[in-house]
Every structure is written in C-alpha cells, then in structure tokens.
N, C-alpha and C. Protein backbone atom coordinates (compact mmCIF):
# COMPACT_ATOMS: atom_id res chain seq x y z
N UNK A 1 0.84 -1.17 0.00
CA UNK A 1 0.00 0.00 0.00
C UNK A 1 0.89 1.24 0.00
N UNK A 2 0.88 2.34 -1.12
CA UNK A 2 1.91 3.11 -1.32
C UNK A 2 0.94 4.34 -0.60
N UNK A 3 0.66 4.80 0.59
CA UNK A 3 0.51 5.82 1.34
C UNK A 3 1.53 7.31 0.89
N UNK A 4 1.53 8.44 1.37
CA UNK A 4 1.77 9.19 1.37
C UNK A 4 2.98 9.57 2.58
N UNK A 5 4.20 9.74 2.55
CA UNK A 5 5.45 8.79 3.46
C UNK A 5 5.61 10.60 3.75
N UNK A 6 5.78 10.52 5.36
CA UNK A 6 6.53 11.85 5.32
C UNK A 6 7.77 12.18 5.04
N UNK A 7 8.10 13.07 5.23
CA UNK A 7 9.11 13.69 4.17
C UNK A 7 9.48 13.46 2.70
N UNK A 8 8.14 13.09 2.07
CA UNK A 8 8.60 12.83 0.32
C UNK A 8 8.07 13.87 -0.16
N UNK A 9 8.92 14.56 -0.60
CA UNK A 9 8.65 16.01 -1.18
C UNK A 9 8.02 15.72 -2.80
N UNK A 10 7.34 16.77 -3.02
CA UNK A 10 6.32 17.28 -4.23
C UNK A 10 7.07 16.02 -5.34
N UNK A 11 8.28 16.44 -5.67
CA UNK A 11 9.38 15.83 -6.63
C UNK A 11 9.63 14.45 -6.50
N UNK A 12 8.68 13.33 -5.54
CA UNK A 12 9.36 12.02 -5.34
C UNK A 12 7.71 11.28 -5.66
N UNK A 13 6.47 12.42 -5.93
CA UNK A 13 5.37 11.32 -5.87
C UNK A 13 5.46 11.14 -7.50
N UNK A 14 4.08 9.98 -7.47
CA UNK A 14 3.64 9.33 -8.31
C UNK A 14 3.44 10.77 -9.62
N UNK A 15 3.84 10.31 -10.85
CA UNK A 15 3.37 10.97 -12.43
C UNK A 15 1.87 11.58 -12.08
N UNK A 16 1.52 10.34 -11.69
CA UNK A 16 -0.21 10.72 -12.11
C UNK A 16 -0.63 11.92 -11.42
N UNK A 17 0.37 11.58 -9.80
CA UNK A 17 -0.23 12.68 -8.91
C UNK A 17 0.01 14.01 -9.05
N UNK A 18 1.79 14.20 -9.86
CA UNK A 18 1.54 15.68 -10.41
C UNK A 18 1.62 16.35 -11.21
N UNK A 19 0.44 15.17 -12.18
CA UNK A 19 -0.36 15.68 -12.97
C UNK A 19 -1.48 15.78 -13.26
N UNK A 20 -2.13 15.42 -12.41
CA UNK A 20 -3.16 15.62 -11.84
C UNK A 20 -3.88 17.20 -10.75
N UNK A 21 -4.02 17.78 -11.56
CA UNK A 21 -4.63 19.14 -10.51
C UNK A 21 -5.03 19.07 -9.23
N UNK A 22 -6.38 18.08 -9.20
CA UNK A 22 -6.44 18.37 -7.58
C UNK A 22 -5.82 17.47 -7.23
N UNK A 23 -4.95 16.20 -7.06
CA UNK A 23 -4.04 15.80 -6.09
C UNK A 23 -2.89 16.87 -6.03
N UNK A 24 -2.39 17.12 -7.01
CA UNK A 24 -1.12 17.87 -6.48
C UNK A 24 -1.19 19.02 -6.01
N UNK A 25 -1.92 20.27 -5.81
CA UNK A 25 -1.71 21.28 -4.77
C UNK A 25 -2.59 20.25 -3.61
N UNK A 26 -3.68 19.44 -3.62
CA UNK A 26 -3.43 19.11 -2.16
C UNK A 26 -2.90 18.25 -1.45
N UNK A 27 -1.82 17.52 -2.23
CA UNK A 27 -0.93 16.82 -1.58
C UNK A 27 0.62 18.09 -1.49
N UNK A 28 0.46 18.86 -2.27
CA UNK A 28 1.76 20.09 -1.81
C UNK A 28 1.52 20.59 -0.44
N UNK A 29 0.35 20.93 0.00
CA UNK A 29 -0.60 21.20 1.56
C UNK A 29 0.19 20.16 2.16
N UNK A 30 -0.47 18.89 2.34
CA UNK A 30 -0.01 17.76 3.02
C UNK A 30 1.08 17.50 3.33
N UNK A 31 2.26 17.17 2.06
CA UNK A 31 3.24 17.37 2.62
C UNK A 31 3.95 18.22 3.08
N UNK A 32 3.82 19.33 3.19
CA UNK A 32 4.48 20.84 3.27
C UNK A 32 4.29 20.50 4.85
N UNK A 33 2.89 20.04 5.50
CA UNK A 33 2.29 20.09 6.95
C UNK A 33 3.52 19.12 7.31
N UNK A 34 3.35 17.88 6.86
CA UNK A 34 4.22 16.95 7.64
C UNK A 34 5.55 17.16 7.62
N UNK A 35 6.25 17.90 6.94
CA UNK A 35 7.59 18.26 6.74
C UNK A 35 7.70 19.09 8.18
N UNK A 36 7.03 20.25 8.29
CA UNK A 36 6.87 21.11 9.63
C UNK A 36 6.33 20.38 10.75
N UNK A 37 5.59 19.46 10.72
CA UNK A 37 5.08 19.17 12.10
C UNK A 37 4.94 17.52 12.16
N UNK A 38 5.59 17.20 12.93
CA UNK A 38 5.66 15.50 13.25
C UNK A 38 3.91 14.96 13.72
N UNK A 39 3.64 15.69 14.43
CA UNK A 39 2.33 15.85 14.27
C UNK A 39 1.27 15.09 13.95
N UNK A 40 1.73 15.67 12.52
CA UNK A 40 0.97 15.98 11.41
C UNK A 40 1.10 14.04 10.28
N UNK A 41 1.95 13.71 10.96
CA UNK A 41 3.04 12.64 9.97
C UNK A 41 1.57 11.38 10.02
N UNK A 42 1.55 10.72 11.33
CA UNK A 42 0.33 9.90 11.70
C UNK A 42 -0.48 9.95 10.51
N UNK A 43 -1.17 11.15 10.42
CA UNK A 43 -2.57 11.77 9.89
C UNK A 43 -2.26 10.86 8.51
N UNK A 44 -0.95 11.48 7.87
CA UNK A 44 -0.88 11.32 6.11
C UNK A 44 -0.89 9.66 5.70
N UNK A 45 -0.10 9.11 7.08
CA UNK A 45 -0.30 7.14 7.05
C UNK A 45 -1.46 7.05 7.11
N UNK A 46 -2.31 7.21 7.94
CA UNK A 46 -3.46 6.48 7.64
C UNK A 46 -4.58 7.31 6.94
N UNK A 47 -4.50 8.43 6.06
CA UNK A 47 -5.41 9.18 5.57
C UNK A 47 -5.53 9.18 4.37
N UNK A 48 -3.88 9.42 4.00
CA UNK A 48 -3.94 9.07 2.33
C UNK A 48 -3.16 8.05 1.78
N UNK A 49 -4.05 7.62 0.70
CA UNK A 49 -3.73 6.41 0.21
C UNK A 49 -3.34 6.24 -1.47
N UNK A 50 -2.17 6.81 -2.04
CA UNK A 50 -2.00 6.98 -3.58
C UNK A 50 -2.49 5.88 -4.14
N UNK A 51 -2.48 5.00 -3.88
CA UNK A 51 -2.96 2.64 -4.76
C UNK A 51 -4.16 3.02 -4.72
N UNK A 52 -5.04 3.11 -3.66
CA UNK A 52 -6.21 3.61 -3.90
C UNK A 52 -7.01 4.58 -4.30
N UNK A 53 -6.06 5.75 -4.17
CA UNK A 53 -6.41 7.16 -5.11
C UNK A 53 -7.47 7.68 -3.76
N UNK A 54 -7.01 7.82 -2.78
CA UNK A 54 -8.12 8.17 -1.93
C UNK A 54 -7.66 9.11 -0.78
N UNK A 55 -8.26 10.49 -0.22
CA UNK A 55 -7.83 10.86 1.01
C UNK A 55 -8.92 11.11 1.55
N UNK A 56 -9.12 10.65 2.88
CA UNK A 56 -9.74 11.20 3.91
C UNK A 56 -9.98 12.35 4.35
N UNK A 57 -10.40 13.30 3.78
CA UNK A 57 -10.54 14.51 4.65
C UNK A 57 -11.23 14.50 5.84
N UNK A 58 -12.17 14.60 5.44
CA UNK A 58 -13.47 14.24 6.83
C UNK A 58 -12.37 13.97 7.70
N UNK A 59 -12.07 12.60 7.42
CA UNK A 59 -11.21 11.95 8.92
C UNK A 59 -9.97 12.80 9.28
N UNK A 60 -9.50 13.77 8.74
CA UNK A 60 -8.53 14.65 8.52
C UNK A 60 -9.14 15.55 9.53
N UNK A 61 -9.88 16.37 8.99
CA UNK A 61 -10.45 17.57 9.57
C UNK A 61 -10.68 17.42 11.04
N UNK A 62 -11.46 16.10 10.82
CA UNK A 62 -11.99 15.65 12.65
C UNK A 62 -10.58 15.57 13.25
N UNK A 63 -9.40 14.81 13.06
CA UNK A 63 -8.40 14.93 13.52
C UNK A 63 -7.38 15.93 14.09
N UNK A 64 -7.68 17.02 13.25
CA UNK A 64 -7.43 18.23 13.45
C UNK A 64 -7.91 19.48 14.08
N UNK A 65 -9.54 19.29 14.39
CA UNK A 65 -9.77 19.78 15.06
C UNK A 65 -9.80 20.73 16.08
N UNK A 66 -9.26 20.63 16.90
CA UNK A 66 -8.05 20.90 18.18
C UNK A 66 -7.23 21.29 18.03
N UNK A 67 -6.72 21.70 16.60
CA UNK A 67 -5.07 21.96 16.14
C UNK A 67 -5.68 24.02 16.01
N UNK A 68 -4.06 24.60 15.65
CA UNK A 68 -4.68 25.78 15.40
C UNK A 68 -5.34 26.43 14.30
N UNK A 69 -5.86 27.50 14.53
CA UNK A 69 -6.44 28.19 13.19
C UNK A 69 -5.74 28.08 12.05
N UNK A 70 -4.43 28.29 11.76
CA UNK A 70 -3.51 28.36 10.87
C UNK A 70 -3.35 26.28 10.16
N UNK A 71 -3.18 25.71 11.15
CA UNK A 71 -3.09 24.02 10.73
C UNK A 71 -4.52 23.84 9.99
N UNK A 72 -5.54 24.74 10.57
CA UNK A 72 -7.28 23.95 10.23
C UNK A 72 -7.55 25.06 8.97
N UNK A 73 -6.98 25.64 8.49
CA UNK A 73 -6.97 26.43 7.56
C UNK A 73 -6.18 25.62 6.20
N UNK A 74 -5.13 25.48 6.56
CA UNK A 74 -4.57 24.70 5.18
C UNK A 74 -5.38 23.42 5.20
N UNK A 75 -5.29 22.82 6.46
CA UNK A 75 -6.34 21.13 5.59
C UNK A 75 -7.07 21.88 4.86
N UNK A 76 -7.72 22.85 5.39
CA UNK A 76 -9.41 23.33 4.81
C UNK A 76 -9.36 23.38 3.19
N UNK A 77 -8.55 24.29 2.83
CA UNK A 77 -7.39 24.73 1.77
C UNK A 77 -7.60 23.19 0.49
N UNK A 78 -6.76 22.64 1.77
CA UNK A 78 -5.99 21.33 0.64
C UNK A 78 -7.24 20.22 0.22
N UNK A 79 -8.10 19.98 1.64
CA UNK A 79 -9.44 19.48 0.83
C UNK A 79 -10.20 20.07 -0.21
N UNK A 80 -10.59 21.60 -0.12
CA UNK A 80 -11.10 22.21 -1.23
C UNK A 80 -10.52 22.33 -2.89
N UNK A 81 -9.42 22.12 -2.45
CA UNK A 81 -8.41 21.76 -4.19
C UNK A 81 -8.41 20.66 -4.38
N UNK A 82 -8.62 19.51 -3.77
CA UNK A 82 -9.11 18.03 -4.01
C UNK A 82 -10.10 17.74 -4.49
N UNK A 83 -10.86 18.63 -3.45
CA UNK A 83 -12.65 18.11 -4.30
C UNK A 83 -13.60 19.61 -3.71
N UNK A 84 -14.21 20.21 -4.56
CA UNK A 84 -14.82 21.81 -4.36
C UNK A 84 -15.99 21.29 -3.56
N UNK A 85 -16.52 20.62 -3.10
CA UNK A 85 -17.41 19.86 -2.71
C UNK A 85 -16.89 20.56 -0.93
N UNK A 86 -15.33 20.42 -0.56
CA UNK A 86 -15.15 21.27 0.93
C UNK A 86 -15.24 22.76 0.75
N UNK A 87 -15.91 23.17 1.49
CA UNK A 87 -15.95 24.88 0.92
C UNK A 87 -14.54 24.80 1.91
N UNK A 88 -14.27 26.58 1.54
CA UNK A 88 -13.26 26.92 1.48
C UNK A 88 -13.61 28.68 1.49
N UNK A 89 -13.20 29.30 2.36
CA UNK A 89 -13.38 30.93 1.92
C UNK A 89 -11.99 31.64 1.83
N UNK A 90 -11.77 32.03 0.64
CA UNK A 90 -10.58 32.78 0.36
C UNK A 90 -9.80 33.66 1.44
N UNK A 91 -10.87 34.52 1.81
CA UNK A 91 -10.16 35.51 3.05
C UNK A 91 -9.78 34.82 4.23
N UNK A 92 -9.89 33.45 4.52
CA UNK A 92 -8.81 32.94 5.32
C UNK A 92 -7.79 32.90 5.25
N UNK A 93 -7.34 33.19 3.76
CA UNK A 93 -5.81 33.45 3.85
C UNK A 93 -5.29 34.44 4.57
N UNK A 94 -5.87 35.56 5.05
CA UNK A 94 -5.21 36.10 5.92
C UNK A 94 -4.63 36.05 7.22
N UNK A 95 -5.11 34.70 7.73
CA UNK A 95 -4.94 34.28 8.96
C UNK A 95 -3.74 33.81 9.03
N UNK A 96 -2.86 33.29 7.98
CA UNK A 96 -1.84 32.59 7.16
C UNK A 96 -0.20 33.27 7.98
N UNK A 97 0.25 32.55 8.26
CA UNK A 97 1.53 33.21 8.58
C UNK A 97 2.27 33.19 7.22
N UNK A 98 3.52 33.97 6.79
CA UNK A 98 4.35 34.01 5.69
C UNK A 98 4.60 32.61 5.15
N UNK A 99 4.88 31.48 5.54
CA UNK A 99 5.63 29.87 5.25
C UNK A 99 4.02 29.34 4.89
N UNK A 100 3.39 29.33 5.40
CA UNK A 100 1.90 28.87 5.36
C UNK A 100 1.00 29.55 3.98
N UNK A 101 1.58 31.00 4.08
CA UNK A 101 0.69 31.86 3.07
C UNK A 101 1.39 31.37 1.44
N UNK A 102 3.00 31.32 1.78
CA UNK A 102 3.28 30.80 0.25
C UNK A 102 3.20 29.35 0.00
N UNK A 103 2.86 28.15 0.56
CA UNK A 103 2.25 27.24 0.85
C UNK A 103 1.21 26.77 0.31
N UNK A 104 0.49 27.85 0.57
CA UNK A 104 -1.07 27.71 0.14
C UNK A 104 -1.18 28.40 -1.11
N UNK A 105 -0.78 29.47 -1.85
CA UNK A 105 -0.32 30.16 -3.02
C UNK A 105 0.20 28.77 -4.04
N UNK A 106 1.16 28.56 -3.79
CA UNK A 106 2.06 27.28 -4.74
C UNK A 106 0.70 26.40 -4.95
N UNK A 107 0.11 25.77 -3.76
CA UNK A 107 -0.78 24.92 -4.09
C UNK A 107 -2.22 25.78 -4.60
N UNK A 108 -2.43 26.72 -4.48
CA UNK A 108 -3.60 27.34 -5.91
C UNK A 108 -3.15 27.05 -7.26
N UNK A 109 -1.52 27.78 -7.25
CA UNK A 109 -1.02 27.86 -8.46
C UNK A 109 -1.03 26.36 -9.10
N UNK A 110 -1.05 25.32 -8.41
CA UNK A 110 -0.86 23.89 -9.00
C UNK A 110 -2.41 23.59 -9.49
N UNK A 111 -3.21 23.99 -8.22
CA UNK A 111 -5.11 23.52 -9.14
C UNK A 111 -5.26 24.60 -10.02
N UNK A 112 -4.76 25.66 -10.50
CA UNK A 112 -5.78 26.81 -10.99
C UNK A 112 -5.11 27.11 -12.30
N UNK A 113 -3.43 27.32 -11.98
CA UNK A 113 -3.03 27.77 -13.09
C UNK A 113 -2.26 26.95 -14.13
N UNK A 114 -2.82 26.64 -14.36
CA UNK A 114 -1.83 25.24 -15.52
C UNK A 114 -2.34 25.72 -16.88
C-alpha cells in the first residue's frame, strides 16, 4: 500500500499525482504540513492512500480539530483543491503566517493555473 510517506517532497510522488490538478496542490498542503510538524506525519499514514487514489478529509479535519487556526486552515485549503465539494473561503488566507501563506499560493497555483 503506497501511502503518502513523510518527508517525500512534491518531486518524489507518483506521475499521475503531479499531474493531476487536484491531487497535487493538495498533496503540496499535506506534505508541506508533515515536513513542519511531526504531528501531522500519523494523519498522512493512515489518511492518504495513492494505490487507492483516496484521502480522507473528513477523517482529517476531525483529527485536526483541536489543532490551530492556521493548521485547520490549510487542511481546509488542501481538501477544497481536491474536491470543491469542501468549501473553502478565500479571506482565510489572511490568517496565514508568511511559510503557510506561500504554501497555500504554490498549491492554488498547481489547481488553478496550468
């Protein structure tokens, strides 16, 4: 089962995934989180699953919960570039610290601008 491994940066996943729009800005989210926060690492083993083509948000979000505004902001983010189905309100980006704000930028630029 080829999961989503922390520390495998943008440059080590699967073809499909980045080329694929909505996996790849919201797996750029994902891993960007687990790179910064050990945390965060748990979540990506058992949440996302590349063999199966599948992530958990829901189970994400609930997990996160409890985390801060800034952590519950990018999931928010990275589910909504997966599937528009998670809303998402733009002016949360302001809540964004600098590392977080270009973060979340790169991963628009991966769903939006191609």
């Amino acid at each position: 089962m080829a999961v989503l491994a922390p520390k495998k940066s943008v440059s080590t996943l699967p073809k499909w995934a980045k080329d694929d729009i909505y996996w790849h800005g919201a797996l750029y989210i994902l891993g960007s989180m687990a790179d910064r926060e050990p945390k965060f690492r748990p979540l990506l083993r058992q949440y996302v699953n590349l063999d199966e083509s599948t992530i958990d948000f829901f189970a994400i979000k609930r997990a996160v919960s409890s985390w801060s505004h800034g952590e519950k902001i990018m999931v928010n983010l990275a589910a909504h570039l997966f599937n528009e189905t998670h809303e998402f309100k733009l002016s949360d980006l302001d809540y964004l610290g600098g590392g977080n704000s270009k973060v979340a930028l790169k991963a628009i630029e991966y769903r939006f601008m191609r």
